[in-house]
C-alpha atoms as a PDB file:
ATOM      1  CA  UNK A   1    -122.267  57.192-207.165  1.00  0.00           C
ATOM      2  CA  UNK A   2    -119.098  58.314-208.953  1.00  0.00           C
ATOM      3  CA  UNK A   3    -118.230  56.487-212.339  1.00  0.00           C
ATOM      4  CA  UNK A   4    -115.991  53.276-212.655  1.00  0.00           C
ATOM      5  CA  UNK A   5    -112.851  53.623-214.095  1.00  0.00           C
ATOM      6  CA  UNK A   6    -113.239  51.090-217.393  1.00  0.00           C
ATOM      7  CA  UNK A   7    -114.172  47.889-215.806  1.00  0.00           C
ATOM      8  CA  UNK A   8    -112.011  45.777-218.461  1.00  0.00           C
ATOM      9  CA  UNK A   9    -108.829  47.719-217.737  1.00  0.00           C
ATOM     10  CA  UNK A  10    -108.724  47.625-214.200  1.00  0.00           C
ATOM     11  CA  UNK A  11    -109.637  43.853-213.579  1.00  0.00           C
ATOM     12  CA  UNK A  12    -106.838  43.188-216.233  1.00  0.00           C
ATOM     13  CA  UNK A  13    -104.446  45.204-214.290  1.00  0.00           C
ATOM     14  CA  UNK A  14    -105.591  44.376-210.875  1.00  0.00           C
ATOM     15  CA  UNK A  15    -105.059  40.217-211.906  1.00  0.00           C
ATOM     16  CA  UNK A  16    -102.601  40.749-214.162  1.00  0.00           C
ATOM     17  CA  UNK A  17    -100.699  44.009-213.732  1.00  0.00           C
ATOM     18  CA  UNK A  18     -98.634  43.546-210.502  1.00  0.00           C
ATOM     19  CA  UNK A  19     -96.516  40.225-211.743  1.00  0.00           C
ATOM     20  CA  UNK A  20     -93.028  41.327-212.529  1.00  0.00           C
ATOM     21  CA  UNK A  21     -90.997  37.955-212.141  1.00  0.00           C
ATOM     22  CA  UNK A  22     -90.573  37.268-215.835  1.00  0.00           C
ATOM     23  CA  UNK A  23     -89.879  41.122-216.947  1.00  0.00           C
ATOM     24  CA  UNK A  24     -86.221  39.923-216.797  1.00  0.00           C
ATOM     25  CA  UNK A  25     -86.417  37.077-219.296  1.00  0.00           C
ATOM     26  CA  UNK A  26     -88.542  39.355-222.058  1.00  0.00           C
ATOM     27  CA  UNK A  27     -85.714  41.955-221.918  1.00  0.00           C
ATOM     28  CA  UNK A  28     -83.515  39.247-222.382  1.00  0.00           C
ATOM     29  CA  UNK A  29     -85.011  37.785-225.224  1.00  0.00           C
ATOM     30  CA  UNK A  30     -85.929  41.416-227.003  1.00  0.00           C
ATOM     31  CA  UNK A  31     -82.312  42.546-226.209  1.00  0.00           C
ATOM     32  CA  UNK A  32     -80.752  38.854-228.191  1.00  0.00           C
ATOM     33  CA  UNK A  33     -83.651  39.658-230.793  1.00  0.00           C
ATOM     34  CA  UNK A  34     -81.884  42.236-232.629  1.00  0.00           C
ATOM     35  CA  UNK A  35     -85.139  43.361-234.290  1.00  0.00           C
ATOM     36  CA  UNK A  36     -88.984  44.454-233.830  1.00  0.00           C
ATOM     37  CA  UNK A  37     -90.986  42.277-231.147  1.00  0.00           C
ATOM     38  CA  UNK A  38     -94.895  41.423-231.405  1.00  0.00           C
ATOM     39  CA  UNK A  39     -96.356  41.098-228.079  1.00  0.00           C
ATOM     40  CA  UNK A  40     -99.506  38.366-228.255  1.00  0.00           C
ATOM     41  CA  UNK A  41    -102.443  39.222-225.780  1.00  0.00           C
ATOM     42  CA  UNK A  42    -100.422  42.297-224.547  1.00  0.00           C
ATOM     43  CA  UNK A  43    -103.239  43.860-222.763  1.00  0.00           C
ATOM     44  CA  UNK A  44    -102.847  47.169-221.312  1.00  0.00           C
ATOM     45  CA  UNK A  45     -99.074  46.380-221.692  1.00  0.00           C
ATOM     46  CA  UNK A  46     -97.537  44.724-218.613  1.00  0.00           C
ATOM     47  CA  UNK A  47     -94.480  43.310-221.045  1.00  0.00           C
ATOM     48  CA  UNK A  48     -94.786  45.624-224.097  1.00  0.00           C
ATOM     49  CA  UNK A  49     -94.776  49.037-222.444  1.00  0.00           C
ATOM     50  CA  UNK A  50     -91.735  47.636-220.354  1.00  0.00           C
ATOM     51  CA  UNK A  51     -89.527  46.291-223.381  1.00  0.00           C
ATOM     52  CA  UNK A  52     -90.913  49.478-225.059  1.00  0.00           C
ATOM     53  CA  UNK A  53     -89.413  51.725-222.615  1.00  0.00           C
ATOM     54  CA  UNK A  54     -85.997  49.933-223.077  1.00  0.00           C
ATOM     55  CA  UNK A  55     -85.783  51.129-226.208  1.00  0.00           C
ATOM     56  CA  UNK A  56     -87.231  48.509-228.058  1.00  0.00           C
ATOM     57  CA  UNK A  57     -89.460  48.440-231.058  1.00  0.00           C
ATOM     58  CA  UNK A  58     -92.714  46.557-229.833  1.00  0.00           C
ATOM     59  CA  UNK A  59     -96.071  45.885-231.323  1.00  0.00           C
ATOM     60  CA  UNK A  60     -98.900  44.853-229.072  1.00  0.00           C
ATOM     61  CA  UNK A  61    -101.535  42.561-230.358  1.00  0.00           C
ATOM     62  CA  UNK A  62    -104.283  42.023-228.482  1.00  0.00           C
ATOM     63  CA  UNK A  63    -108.098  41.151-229.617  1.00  0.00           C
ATOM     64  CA  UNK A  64    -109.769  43.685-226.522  1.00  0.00           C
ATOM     65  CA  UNK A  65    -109.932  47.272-228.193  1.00  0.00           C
ATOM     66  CA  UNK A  66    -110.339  49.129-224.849  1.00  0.00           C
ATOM     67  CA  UNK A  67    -106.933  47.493-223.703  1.00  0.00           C
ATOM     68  CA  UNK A  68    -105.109  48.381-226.742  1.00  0.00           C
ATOM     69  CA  UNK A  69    -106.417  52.078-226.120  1.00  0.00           C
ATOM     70  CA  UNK A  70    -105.538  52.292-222.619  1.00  0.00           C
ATOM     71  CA  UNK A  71    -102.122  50.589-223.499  1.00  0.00           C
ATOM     72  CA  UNK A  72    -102.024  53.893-226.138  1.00  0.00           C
ATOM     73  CA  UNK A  73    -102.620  56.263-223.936  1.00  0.00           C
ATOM     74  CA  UNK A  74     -99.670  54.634-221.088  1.00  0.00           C
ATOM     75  CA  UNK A  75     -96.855  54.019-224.105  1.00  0.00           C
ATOM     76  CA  UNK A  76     -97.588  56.246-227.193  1.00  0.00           C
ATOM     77  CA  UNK A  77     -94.137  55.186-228.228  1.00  0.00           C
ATOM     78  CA  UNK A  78     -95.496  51.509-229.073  1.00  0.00           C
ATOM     79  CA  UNK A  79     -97.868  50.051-232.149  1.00  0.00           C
ATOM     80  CA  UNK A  80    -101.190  48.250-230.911  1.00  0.00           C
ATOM     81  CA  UNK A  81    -103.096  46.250-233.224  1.00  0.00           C
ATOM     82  CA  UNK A  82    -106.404  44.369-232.285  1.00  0.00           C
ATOM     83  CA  UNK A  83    -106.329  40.823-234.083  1.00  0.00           C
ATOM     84  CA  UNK A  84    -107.080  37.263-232.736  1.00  0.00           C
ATOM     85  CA  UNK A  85    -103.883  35.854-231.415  1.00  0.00           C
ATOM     86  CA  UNK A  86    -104.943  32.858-232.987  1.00  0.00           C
ATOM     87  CA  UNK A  87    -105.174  34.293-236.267  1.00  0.00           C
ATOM     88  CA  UNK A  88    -103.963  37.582-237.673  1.00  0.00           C
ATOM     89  CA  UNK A  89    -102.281  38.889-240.837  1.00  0.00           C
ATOM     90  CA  UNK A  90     -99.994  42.049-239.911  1.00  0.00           C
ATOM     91  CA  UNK A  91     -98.056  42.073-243.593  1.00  0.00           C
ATOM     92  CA  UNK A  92     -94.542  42.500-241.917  1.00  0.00           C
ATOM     93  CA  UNK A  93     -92.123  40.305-239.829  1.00  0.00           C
ATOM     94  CA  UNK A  94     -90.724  40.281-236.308  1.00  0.00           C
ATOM     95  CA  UNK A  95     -87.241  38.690-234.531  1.00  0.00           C
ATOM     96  CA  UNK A  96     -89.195  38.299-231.685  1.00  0.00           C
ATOM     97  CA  UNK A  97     -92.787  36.686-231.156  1.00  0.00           C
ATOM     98  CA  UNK A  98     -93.596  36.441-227.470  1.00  0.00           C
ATOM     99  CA  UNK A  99     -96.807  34.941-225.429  1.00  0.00           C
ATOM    100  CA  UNK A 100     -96.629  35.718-221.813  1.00  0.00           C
ATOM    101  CA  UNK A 101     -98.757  35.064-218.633  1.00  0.00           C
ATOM    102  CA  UNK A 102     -99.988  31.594-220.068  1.00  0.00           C
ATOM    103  CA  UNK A 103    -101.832  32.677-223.305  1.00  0.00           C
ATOM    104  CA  UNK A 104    -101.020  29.719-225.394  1.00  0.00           C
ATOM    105  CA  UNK A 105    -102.841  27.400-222.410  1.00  0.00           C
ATOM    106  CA  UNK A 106    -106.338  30.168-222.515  1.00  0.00           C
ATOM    107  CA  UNK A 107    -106.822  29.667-226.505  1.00  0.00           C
ATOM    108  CA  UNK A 108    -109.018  27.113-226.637  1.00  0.00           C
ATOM    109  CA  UNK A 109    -107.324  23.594-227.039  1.00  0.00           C
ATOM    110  CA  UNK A 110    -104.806  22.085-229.778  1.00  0.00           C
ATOM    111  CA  UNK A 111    -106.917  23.195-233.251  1.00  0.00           C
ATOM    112  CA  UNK A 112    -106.455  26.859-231.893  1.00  0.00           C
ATOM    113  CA  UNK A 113    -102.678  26.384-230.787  1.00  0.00           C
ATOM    114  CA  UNK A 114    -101.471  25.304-233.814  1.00  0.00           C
ATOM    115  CA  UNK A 115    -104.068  28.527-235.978  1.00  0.00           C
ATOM    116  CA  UNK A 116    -102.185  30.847-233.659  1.00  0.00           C
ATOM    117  CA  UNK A 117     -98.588  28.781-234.033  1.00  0.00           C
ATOM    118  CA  UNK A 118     -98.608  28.825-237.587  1.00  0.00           C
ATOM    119  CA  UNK A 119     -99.716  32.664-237.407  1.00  0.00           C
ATOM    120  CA  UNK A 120     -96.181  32.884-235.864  1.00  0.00           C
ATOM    121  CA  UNK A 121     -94.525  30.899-238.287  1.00  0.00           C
ATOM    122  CA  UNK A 122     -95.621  33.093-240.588  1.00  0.00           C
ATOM    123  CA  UNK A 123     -94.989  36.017-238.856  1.00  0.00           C
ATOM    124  CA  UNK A 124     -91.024  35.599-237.812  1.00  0.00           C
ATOM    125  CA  UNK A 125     -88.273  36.683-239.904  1.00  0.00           C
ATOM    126  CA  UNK A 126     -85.217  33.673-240.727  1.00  0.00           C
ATOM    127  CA  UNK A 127     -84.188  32.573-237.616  1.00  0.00           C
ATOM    128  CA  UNK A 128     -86.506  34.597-235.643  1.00  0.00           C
ATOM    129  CA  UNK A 129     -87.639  33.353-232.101  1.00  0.00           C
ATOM    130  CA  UNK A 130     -91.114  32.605-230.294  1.00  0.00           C
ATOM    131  CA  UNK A 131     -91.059  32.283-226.517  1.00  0.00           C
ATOM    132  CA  UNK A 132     -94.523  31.331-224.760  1.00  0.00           C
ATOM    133  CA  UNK A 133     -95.074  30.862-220.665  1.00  0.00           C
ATOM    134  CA  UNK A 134     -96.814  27.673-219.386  1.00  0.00           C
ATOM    135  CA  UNK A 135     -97.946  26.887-216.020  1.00  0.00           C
ATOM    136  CA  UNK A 136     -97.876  23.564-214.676  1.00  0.00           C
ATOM    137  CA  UNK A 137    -101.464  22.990-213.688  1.00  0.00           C
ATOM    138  CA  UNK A 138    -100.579  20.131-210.862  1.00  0.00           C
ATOM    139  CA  UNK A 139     -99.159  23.089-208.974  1.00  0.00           C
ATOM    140  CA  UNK A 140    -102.088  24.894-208.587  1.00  0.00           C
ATOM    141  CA  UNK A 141    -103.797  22.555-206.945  1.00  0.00           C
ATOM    142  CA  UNK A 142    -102.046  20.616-204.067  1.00  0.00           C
ATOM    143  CA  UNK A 143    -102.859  20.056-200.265  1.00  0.00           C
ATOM    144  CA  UNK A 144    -100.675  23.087-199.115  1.00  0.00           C
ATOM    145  CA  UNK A 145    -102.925  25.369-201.724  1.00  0.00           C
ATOM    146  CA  UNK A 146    -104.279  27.824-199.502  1.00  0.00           C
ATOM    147  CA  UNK A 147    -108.445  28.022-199.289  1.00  0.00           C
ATOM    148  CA  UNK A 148    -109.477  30.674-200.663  1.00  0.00           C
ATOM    149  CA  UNK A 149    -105.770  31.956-202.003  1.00  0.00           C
ATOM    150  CA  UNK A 150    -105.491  35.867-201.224  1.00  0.00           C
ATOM    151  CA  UNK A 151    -107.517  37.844-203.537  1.00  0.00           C
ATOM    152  CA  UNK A 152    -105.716  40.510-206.342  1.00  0.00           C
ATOM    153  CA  UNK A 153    -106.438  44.496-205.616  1.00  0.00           C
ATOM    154  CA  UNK A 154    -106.022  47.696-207.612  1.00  0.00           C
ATOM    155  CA  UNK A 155    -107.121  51.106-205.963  1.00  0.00           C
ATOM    156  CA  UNK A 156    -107.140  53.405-208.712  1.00  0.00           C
ATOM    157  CA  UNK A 157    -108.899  56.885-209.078  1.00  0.00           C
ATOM    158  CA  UNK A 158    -110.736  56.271-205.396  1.00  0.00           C
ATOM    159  CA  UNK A 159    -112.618  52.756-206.513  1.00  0.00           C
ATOM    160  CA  UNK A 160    -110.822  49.905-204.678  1.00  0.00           C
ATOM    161  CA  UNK A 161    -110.993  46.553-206.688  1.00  0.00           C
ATOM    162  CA  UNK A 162    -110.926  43.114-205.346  1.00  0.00           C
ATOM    163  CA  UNK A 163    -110.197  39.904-207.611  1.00  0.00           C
ATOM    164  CA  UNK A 164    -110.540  36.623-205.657  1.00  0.00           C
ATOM    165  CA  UNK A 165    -110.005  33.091-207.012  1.00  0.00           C
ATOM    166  CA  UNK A 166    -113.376  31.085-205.405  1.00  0.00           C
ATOM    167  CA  UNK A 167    -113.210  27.622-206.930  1.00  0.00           C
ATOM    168  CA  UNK A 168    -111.983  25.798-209.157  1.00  0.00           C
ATOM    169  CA  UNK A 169    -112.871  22.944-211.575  1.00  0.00           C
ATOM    170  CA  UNK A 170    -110.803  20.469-212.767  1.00  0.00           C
ATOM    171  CA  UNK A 171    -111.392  17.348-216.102  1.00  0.00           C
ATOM    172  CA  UNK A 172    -109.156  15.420-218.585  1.00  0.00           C
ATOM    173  CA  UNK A 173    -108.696  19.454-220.566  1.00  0.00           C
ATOM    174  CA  UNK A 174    -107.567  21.472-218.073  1.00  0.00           C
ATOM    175  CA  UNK A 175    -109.578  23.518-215.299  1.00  0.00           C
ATOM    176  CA  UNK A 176    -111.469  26.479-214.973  1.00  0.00           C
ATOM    177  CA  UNK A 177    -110.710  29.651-212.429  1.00  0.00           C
ATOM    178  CA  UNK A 178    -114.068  30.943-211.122  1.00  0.00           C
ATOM    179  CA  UNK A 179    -113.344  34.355-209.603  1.00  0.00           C
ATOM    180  CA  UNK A 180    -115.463  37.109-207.444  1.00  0.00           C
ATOM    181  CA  UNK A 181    -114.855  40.588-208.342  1.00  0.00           C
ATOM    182  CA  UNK A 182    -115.899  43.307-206.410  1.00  0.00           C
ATOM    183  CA  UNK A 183    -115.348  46.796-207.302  1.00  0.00           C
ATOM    184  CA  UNK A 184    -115.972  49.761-204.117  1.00  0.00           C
ATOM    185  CA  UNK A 185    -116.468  53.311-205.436  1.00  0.00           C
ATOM    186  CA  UNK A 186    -114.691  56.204-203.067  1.00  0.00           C
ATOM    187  CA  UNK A 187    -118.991  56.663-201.523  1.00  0.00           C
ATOM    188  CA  UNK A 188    -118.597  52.835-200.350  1.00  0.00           C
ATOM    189  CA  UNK A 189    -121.450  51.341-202.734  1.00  0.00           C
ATOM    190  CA  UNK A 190    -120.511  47.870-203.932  1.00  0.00           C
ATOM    191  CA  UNK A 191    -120.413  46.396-207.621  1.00  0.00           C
ATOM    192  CA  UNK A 192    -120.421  42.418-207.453  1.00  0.00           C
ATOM    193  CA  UNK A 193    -119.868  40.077-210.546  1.00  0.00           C
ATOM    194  CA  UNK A 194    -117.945  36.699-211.151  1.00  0.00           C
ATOM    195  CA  UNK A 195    -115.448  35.861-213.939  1.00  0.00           C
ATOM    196  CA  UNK A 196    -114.384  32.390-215.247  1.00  0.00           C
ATOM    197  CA  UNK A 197    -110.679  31.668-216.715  1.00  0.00           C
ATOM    198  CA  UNK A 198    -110.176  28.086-218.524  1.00  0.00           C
ATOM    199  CA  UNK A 199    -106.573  27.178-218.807  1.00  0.00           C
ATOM    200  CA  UNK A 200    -105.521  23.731-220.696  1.00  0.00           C
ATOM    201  CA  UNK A 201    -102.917  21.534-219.733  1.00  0.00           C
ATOM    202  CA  UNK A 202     -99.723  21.974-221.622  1.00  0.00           C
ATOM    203  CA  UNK A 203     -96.672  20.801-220.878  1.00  0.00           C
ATOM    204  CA  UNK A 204     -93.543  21.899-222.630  1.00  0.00           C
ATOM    205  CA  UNK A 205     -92.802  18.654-224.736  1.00  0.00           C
ATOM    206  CA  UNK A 206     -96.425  18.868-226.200  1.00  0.00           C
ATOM    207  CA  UNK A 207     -96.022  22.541-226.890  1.00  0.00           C
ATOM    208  CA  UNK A 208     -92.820  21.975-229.083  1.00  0.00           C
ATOM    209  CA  UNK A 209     -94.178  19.276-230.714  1.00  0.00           C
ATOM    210  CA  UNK A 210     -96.966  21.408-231.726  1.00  0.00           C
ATOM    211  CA  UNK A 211     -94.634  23.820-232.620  1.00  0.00           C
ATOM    212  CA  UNK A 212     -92.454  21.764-234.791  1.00  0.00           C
ATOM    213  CA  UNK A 213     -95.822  20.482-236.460  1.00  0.00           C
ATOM    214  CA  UNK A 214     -95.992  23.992-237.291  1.00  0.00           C
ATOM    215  CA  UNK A 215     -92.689  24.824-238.934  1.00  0.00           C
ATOM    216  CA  UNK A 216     -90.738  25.714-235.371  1.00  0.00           C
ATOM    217  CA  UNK A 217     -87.629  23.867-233.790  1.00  0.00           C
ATOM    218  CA  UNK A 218     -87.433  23.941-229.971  1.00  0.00           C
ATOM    219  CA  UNK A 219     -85.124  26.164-229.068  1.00  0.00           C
ATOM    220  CA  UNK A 220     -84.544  26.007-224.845  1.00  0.00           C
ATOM    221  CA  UNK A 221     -86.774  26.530-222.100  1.00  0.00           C
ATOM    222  CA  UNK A 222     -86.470  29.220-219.346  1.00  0.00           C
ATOM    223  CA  UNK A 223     -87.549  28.941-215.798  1.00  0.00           C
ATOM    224  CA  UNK A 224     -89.694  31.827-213.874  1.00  0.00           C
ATOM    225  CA  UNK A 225     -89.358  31.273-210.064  1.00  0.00           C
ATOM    226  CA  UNK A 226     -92.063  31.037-207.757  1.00  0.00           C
ATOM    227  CA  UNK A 227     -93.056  34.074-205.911  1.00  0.00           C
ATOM    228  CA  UNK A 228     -95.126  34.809-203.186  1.00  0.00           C
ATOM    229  CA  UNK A 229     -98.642  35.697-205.144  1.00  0.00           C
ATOM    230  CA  UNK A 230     -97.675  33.775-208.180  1.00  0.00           C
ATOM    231  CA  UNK A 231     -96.910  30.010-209.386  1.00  0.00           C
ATOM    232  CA  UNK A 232     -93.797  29.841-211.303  1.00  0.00           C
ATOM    233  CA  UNK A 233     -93.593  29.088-215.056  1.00  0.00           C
ATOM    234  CA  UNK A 234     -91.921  27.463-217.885  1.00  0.00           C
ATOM    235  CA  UNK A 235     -91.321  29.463-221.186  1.00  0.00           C
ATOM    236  CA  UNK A 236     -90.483  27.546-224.342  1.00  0.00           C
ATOM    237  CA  UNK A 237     -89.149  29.121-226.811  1.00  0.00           C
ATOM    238  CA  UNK A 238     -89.044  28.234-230.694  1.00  0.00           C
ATOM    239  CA  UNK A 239     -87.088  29.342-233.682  1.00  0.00           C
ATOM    240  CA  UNK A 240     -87.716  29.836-237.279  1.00  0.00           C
END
């Protein structure tokens, strides 16, 4: 059987890499910024290696080391650094701290919101901004959800991959994502494994309170429209 490509990189892209719908707020954002942007849980670079290529200056932060070095390879012209969103020291200050695709609702719960939101804090120049997606849990599950939603797929280097939500569990925190991957190599043998995703429910009033707790004032919100693969989203943003 021929060899995988890196099993983290392409489940990240094949869930993560196809959603474009918010690629015109970040540019937005980085283009009012006026300054160097840090990129929290940036992956193999869906947003960085975008406002990157507009001319930006972007660092990607993300705690997965074999993201960060595909993400290398795909925009050389970018900084990685792997460090805990929810706590990291990078000795230098941005305009613009951003948190796409719902990372502030997969940290773990309030105590590890406000670690990474006062990692901002300390993190933004005068008057800098944060901006962080949310999803509106409700929406994901209602009676016109469909069962089982259509499953995410990457073909890359002959291996077709297949991402499909399965179930999903709901209490008083949020709700978990239980997915089955399968991964085909070009010869037709089959690799089978399941992944879980927690989210926690956030709405946006609770996330600037917990920002101004941390030294932030609300600063607007932005709406991401609905599209046909993806629930729309929310992003708050924050200012030092």
């Amino acid at each position: 059987m021929s060899r995988a490509p890196a099993a983290s990189v392409a489940w990240h892209d094949a869930e993560n890499g196809s959603y474009d719908a918010d690629l015109f707020l970040w540019r937005e954002l980085a283009d009012s910024a006026h300054g160097p942007i840090l990129d929290l849980g940036a992956g193999t670079g869906r947003v960085a290696a975008d406002l990157a290529a507009h001319g930006h200056e972007v660092v990607a932060l993300d705690a997965d080391v074999g993201l960060l070095a595909e993400l290398e390879q795909r925009a050389p012209n970018l900084a990685t650094i792997e460090a805990d969103a929810r706590d990291f020291e990078l000795g230098r200050s941005f305009a613009l701290v951003i948190a796409p695709m719902q990372l502030v609702q997969i940290l773990g719960g309030p105590d590890a919101r406000a670690a990474m939101l006062r990692s901002v804090h300390a993190h933004l120049t005068p008057g800098g901004t944060f901006a962080a997606a949310l999803v509106d849990l409700r929406d994901v599950i209602t009676d016109e959800t469909p069962d089982p939603p259509l499953p995410d797929m990457l073909e890359r280097d002959g291996w077709v991959f297949s991402s499909q939500p399965v179930s999903v569990e709901v209490d008083d925190d949020g709700l978990v994502v239980e997915r089955h991957r399968q991964a085909v190599s070009p010869s037709g043998e089959i690799e089978s494994s399941t992944a879980r995703d927690s989210f926690d429910y956030l709405s946006p009033d609770r996330l600037e309170a917990e920002a101004r707790a941390a030294g932030l004032e609300p600063a607007g919100r932005w709406e991401i429209p609905d599209t046909l693969d993806h629930f729309g989203s929310v992003v708050v943003t924050c200012r030092r």
